[in-house]
Protein backbone atom coordinates (compact mmCIF):
# COMPACT_ATOMS: atom_id res chain seq x y z
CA UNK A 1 3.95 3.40 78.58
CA UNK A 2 1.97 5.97 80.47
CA UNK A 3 2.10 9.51 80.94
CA UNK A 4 2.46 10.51 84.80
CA UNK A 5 1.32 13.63 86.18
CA UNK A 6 0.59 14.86 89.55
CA UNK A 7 -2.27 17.35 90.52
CA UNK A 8 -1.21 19.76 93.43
CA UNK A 9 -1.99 23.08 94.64
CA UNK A 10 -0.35 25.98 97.35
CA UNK A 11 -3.26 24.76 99.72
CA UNK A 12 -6.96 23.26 99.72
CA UNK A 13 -9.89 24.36 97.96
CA UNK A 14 -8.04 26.02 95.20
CA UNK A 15 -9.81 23.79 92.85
CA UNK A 16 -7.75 20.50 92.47
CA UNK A 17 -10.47 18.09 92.73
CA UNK A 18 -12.45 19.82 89.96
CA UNK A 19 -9.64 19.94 87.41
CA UNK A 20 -8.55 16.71 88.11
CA UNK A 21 -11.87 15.36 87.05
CA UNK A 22 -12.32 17.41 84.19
CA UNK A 23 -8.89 16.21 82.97
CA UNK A 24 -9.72 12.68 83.39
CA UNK A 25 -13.05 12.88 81.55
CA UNK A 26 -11.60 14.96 78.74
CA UNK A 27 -9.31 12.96 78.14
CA UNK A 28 -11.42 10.07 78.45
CA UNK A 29 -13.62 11.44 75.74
CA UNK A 30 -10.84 11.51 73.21
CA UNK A 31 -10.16 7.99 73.65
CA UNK A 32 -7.82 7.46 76.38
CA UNK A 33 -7.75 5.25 79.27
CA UNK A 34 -7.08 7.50 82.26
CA UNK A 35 -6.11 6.21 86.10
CA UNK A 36 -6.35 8.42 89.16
CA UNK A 37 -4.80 7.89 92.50
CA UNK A 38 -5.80 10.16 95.68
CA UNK A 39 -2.53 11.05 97.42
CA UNK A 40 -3.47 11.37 101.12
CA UNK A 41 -6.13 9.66 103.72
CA UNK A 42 -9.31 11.01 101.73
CA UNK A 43 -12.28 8.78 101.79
CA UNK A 44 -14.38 10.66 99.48
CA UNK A 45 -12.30 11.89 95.71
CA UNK A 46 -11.64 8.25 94.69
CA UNK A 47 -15.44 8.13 94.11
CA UNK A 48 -15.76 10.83 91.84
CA UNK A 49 -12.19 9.54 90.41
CA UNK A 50 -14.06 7.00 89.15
CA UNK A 51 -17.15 8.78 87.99
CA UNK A 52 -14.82 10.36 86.14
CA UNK A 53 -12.77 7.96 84.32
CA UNK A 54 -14.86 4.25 84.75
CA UNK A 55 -11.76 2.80 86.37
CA UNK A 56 -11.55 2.04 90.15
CA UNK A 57 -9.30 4.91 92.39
CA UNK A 58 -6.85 4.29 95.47
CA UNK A 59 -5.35 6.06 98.00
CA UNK A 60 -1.13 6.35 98.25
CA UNK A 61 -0.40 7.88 101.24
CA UNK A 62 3.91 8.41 102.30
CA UNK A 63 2.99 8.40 106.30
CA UNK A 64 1.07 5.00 106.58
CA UNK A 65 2.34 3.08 103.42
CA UNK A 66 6.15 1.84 102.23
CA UNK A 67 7.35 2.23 99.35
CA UNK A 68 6.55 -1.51 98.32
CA UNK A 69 2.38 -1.20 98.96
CA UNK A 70 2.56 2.58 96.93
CA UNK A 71 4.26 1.07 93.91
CA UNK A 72 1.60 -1.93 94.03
CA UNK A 73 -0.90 0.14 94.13
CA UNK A 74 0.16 2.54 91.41
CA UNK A 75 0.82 -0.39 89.39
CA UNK A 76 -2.94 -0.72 88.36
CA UNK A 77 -1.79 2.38 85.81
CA UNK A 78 -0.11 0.38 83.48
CA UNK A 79 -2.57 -0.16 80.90
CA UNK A 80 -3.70 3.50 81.07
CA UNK A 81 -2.59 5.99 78.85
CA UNK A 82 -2.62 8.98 81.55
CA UNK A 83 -1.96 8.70 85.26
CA UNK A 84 -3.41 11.61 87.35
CA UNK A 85 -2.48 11.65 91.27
CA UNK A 86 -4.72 14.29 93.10
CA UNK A 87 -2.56 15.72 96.06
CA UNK A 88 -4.25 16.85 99.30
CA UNK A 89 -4.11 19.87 100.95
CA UNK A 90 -0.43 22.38 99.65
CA UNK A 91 1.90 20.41 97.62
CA UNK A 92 4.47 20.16 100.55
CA UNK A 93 2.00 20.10 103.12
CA UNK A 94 2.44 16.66 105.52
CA UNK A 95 2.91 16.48 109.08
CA UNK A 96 6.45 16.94 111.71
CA UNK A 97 7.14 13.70 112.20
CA UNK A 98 8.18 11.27 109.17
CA UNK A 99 6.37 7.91 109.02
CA UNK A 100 6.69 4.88 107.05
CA UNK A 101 8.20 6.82 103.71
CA UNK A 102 7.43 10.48 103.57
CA UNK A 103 5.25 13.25 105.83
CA UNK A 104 2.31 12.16 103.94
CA UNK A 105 3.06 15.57 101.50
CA UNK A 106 1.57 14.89 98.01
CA UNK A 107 5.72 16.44 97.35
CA UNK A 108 6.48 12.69 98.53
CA UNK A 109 4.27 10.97 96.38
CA UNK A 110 5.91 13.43 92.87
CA UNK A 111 9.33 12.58 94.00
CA UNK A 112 8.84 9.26 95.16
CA UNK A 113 7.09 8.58 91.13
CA UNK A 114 9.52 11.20 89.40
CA UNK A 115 6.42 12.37 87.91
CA UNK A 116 5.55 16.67 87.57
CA UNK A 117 3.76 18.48 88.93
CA UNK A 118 0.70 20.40 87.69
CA UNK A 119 -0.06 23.19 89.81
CA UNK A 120 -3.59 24.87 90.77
CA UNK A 121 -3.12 28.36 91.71
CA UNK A 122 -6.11 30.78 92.61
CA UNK A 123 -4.90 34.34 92.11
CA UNK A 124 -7.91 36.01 93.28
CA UNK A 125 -6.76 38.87 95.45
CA UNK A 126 -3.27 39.04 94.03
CA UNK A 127 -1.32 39.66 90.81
CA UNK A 128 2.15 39.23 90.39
CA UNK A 129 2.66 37.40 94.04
CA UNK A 130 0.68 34.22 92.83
CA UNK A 131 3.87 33.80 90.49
CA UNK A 132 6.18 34.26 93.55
CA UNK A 133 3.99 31.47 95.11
CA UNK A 134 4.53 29.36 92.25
CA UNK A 135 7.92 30.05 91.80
CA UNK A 136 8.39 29.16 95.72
CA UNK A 137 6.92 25.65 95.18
CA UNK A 138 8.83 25.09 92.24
CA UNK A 139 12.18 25.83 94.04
CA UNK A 140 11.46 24.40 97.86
CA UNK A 141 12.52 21.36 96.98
CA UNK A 142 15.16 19.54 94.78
CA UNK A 143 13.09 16.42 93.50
CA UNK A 144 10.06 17.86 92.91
CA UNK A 145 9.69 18.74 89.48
CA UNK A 146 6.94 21.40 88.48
CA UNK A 147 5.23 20.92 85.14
CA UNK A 148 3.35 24.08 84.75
CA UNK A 149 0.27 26.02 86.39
CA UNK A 150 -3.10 26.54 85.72
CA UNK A 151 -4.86 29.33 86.93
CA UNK A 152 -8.33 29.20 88.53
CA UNK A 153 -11.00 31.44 89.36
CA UNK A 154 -9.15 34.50 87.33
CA UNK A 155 -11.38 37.68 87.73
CA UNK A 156 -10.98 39.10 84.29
CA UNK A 157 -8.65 39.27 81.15
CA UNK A 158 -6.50 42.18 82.74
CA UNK A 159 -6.05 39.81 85.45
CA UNK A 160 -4.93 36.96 83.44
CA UNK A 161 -2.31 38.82 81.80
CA UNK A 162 -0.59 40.44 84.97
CA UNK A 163 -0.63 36.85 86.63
CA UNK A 164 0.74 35.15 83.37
CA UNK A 165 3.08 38.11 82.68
CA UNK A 166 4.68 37.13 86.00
CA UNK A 167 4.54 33.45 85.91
CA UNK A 168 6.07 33.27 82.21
CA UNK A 169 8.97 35.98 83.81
CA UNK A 170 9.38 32.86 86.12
CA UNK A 171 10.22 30.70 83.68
CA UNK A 172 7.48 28.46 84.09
CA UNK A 173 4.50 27.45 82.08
CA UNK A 174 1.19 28.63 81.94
CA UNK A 175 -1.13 25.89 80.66
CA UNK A 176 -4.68 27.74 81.13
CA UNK A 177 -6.92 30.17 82.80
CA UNK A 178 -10.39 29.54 84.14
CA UNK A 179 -12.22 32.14 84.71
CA UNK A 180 -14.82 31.48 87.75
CA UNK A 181 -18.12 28.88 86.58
CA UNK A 182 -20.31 28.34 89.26
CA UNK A 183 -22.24 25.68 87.28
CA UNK A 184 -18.89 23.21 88.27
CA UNK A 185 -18.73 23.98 91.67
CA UNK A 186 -18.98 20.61 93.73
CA UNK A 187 -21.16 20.95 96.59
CA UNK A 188 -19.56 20.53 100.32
CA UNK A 189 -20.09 19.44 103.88
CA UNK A 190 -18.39 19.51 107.40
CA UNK A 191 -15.97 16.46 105.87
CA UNK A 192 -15.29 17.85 102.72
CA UNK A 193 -17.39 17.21 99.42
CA UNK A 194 -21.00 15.82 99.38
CA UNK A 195 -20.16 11.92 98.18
CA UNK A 196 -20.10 11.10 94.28
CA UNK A 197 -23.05 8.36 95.02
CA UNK A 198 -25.55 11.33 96.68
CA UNK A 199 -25.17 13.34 93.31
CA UNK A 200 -27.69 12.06 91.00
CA UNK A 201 -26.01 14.57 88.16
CA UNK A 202 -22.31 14.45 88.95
CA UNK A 203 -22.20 12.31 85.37
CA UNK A 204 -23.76 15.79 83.80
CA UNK A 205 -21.44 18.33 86.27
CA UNK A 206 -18.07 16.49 85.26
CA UNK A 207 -19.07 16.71 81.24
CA UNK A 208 -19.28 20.09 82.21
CA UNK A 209 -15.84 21.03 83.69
CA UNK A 210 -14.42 18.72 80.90
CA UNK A 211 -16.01 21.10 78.24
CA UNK A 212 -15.22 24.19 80.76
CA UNK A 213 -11.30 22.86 80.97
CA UNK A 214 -11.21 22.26 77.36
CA UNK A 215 -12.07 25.45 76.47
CA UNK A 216 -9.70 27.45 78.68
CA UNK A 217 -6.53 24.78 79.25
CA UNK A 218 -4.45 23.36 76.30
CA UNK A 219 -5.09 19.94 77.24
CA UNK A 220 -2.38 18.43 74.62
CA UNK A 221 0.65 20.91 75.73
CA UNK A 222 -0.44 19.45 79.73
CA UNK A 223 -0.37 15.55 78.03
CA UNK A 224 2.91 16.29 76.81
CA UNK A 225 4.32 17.48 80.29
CA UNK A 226 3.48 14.11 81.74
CA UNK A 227 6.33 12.12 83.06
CA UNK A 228 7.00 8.73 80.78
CA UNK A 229 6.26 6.17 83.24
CA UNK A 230 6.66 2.28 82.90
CA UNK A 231 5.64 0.97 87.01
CA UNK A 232 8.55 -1.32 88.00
CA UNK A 233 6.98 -4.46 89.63
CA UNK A 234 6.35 -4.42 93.45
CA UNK A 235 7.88 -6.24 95.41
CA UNK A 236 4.84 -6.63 98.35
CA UNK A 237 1.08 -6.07 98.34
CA UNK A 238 -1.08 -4.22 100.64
CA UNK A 239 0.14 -4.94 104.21
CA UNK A 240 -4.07 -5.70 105.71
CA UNK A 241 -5.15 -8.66 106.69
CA UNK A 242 -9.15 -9.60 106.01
CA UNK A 243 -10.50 -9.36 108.96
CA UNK A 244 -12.78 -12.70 108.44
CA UNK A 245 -13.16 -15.01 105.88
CA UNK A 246 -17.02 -13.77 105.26
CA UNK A 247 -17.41 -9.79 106.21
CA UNK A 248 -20.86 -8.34 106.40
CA UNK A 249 -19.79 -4.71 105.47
CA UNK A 250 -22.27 -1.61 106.34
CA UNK A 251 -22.51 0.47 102.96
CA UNK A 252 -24.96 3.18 102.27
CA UNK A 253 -24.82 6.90 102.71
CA UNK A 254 -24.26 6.76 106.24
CA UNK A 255 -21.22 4.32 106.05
CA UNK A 256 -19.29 4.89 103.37
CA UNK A 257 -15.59 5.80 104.10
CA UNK A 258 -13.96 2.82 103.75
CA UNK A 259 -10.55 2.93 101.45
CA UNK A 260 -10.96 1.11 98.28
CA UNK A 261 -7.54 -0.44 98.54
CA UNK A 262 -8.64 -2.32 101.58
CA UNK A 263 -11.58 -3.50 100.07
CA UNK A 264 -9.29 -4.78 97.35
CA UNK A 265 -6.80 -6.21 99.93
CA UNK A 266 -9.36 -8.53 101.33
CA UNK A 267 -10.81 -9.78 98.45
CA UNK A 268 -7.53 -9.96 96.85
CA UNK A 269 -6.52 -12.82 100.29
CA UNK A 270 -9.49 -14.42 99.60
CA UNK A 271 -12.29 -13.08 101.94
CA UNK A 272 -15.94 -12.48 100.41
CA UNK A 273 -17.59 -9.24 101.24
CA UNK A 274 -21.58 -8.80 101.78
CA UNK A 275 -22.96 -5.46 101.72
CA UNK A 276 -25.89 -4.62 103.81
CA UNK A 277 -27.85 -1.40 104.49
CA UNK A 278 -28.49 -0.46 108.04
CA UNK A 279 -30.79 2.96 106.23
CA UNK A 280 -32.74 0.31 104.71
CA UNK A 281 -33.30 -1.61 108.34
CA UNK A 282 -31.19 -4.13 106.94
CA UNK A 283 -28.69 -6.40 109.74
CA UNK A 284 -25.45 -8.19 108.72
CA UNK A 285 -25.82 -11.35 106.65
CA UNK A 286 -26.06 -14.43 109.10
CA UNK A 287 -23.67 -16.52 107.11
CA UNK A 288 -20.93 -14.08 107.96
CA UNK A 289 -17.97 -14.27 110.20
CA UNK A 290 -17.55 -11.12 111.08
CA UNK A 291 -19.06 -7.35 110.84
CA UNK A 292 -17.48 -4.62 110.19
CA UNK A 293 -19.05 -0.98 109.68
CA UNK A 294 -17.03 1.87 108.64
CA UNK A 295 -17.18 5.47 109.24
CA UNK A 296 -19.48 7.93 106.73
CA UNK A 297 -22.36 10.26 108.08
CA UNK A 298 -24.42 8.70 110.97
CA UNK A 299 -24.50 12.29 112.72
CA UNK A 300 -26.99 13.25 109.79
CA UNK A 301 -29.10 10.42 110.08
CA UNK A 302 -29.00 9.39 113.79
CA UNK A 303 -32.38 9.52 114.07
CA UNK A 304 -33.22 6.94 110.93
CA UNK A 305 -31.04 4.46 112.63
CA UNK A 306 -32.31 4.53 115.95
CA UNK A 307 -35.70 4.15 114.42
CA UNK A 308 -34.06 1.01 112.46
CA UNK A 309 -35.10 -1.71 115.24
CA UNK A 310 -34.63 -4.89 112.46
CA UNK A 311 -30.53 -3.44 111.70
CA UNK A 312 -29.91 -2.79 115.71
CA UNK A 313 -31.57 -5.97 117.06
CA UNK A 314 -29.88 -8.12 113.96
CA UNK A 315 -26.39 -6.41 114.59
CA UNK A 316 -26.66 -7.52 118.16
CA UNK A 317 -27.71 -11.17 117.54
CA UNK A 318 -24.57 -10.99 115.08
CA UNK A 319 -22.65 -9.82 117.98
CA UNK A 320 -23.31 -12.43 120.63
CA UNK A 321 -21.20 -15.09 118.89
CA UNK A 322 -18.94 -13.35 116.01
CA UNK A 323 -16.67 -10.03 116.04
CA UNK A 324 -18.54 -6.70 114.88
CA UNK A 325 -16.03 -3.63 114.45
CA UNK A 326 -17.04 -0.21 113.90
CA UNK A 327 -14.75 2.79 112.67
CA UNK A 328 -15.51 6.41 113.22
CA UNK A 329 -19.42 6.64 112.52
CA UNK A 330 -19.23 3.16 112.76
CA UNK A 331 -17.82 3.22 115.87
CA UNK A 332 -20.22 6.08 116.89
CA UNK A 333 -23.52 3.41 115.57
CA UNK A 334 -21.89 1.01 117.86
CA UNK A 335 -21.95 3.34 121.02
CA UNK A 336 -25.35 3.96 123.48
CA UNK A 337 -26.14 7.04 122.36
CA UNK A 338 -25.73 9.53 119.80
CA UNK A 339 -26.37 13.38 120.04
CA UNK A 340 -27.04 15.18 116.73
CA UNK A 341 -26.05 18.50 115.50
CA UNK A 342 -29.72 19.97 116.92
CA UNK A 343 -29.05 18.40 120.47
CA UNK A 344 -31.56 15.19 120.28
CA UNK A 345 -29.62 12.01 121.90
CA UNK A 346 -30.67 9.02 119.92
CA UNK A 347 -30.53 5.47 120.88
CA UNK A 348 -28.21 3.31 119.15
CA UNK A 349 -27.09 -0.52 119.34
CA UNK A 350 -25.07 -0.15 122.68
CA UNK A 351 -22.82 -3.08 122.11
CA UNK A 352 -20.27 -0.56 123.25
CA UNK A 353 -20.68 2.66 126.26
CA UNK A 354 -20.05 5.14 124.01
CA UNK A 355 -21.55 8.38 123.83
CA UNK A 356 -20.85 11.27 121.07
CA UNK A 357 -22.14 14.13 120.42
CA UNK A 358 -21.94 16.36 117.03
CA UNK A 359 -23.75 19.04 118.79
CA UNK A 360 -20.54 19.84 120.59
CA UNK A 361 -18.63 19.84 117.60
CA UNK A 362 -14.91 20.06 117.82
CA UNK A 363 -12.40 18.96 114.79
CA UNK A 364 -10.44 15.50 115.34
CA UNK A 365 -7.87 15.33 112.76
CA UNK A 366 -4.60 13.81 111.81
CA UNK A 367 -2.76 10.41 111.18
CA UNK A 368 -2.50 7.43 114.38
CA UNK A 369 -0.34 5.01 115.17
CA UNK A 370 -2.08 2.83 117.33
CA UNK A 371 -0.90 -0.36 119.29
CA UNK A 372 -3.54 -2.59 120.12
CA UNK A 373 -3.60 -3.78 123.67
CA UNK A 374 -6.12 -6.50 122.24
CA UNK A 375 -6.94 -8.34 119.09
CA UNK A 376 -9.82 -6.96 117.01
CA UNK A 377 -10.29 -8.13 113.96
CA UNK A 378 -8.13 -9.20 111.04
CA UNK A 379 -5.10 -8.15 113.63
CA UNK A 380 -3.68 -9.24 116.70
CA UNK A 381 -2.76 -7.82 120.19
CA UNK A 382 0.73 -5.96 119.82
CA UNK A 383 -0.17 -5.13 116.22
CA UNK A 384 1.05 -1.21 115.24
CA UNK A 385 -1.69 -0.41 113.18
CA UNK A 386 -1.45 3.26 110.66
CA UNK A 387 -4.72 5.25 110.16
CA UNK A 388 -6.23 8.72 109.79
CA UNK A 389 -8.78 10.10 112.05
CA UNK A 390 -11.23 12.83 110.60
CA UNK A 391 -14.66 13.60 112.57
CA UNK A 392 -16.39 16.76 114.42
CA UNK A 393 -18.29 14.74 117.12
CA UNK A 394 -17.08 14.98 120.88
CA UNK A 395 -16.70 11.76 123.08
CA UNK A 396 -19.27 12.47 126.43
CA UNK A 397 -18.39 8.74 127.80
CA UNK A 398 -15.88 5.84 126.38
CA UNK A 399 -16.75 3.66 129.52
CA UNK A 400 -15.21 0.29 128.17
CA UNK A 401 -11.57 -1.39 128.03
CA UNK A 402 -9.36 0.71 125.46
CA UNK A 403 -8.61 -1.04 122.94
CA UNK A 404 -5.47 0.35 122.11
CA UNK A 405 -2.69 2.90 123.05
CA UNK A 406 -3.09 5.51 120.17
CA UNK A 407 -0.21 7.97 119.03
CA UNK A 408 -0.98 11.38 117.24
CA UNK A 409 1.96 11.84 114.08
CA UNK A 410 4.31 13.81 116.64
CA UNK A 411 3.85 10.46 119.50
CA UNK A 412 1.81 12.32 121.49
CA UNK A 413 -1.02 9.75 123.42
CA UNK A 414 -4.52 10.74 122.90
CA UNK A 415 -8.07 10.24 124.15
CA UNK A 416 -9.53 8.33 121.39
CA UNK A 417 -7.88 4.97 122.21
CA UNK A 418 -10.97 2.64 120.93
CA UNK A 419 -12.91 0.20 122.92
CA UNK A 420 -13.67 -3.28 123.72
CA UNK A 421 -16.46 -4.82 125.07
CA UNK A 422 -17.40 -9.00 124.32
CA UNK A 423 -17.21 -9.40 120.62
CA UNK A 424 -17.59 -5.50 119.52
CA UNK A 425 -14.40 -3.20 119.18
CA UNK A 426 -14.19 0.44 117.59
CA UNK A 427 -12.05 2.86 116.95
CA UNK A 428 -12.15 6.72 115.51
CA UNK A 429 -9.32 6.09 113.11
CA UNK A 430 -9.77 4.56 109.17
CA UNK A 431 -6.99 1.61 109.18
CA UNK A 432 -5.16 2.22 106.20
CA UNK A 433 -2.17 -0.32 106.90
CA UNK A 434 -0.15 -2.25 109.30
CA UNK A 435 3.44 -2.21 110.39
CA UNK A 436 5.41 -4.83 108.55
């Protein structure tokens, strides 16, 4: 039996991530076997989920997934000891419009387990009202269940005791106080925080918020708030077909957002998966059947890959006879051009029209529904495909056959509808799973 627990905040950047970690490696270093789960389309925490606790993360997310892929994919938890699930964004935060189970809330993802919640909650510039917060999360909604809090950032002891004062008033629980440690800050970029795999010392920061945590949080009265939680066997998988029998998969620090339970999903129906570099002027692996690169940061190194000429020339060999897909930055790589953030248009494969920019940066965000008007591959014309789009760069041309009618989470048609063009398709959105 395992002990559930979810990790949630009033908003982002409150400091979820970081305790989350230093939870799982604390405990870790006592001897348990810890499992963490990313609630929410988030490319980037399952990495240092892992970092943190030697055991593979995945993403559960209410808006693209049933009920049936979320309890298969929790299900990897039952030989740990702990269960962590790291919301996203505020605890109740989601979008209008309801999709395949929930809003996409992390709220959706405590009720849907009947596991508590521990809440994150910076009181810096407030007192007392960082209780009322609490106390308003706690209430909002019937089946979510609130553990306790733990308070980050405090500014001094006075501090601590008018905030716990109030919260204990509240009636609810006051695990720990952490007073602010810049030495555990994780460092950030325009998509959120640098990767796990570009910090050569993230092993040496999370031993450091696991000491910092241990210190300040009573890390035995939190274990004992856990939910008891035995996973009841799922009754379906992971709702993705492979999208070849042998994929030649882009993976370096430019393309890197790919969800780990698709990975899993294709190996798990039998594909093979090849990684190649296109930094390292590497192309796909010839024996391959298909391509596919996924999003990441090609913005930042634009100018690397257009310099790459063995990667674009090999990638467009691949393409004249087999299927190459590209998602976000993939999808950008795939494209004519490229502008970076200092206004220098670089060259890239053009096995698509394309052009972006991330000098004219504007924010795309938010779950798709798209409906492809043509196969691509792994899934076939007709196909209702669910994904999350995330990216700053602007579209200056998308000259080729859309590939599909895409929906914002309120229905609403948008611009980025993909493209087509011989064997090469893209798309801005991450595919996280298909309509039964």
């Amino acid at each position: 039996m395992a002990a559930g627990l979810v990790i949630s905040a009033p908003a982002s950047g409150v400091g979820k991530t970081t305790l989350t970690l230093a939870l799982a490696r604390a405990w870790r270093n006592s001897g348990l076997r810890v499992q963490c789960f990313k609630s929410g389309p988030d490319y980037i925490d399952p990495a240092f989920h892992a970092a943190a606790t030697g055991r593979a993360s995945v993403n559960v997310d209410s808006w693209a997934m049933d009920r049936g892929t979320i309890s298969h994919l929790v299900s990897r938890g039952t030989d740990a000891d702990v269960v962590l699930a790291e919301g996203s964004m505020g605890l109740f935060d989601g979008v209008a419009a309801r999709g395949v189970c929930g809003t996409g809330a992390t709220g959706d993802i405590a009720e849907m387990l009947d596991w508590p919640v521990l809440l994150v909650v910076d009181p810096s510039g407030q007192a007392q009202t960082a209780a009322a917060i609490a106390a308003g999360l706690r209430d909002y909604r019937a089946g979510v269940r609130l553990a306790g809090v733990v308070l980050n950032r405090v500014a001094s002891p006075r501090h601590e005791a008018l905030v716990r004062r109030a919260l204990l008033d509240a009636g609810i629980a006051v695990f720990g106080a952490l007073p602010r440690h810049a030495e555990i800050s994780l460092p950030k970029r325009h998509l959120g925080l640098v990767q796990a795999e570009e910090q050569a010392e993230i092993g040496k920061l999370i031993d450091e918020a696991a000491r910092f945590v241990a210190e300040h949080v009573d890390l035995e009265a939190v274990l004992r708030s856990a939910a008891t939680w035995s996973p009841q066997p799922a009754a379906s998988g992971v709702n993705v077909t492979p999208p070849g029998q042998r994929i030649a998969l882009a993976r370096d620090a430019a393309f890197s957002f790919v969800y780990p339970h698709m990975l899993e999903a294709w190996r798990a129906a039998g594909a093979e998966i090849s990684t190649f570099s296109p930094l390292a002027d590497e192309g796909p692996d010839a024996s391959a059947d298909v391509c596919w690169l996924p999003g990441g940061y090609p913005e930042l190194q634009a100018g690397k890959i257009a310099a790459n000429a063995r990667f674009r020339s090999g990638l467009r060999a691949f393409a004249e006879t087999r299927p190459v897909h590209g998602e976000c930055g993939g999808y950008m790589v795939l494209g004519t051009a490229l502008t970076d953030a200092d206004g220098i248009s670089h060259e890239m494969t053009g096995l698509l029209g394309l052009e972006t920019s991330f000098a004219k940066r504007r924010m795309h965000l938010g779950y798709r529904l798209a409906e492809l008007a043509a196969p691509m591959p792994g899934h076939q014309a007709g196909a209702r495909l669910r994904g999350h789009e995330f990216h700053y760069s602007t579209i200056l041309a998308q000259p080729d056959t859309p590939l599909a009618v895409v929906r914002d989470a309120t229905g609403a048609v948008i611009a980025e509808t993909g493209s087509r063009r011989g064997q090469a398709t893209g798309t801005f959105f991450h595919l996280i799973a298909e309509d039964r």
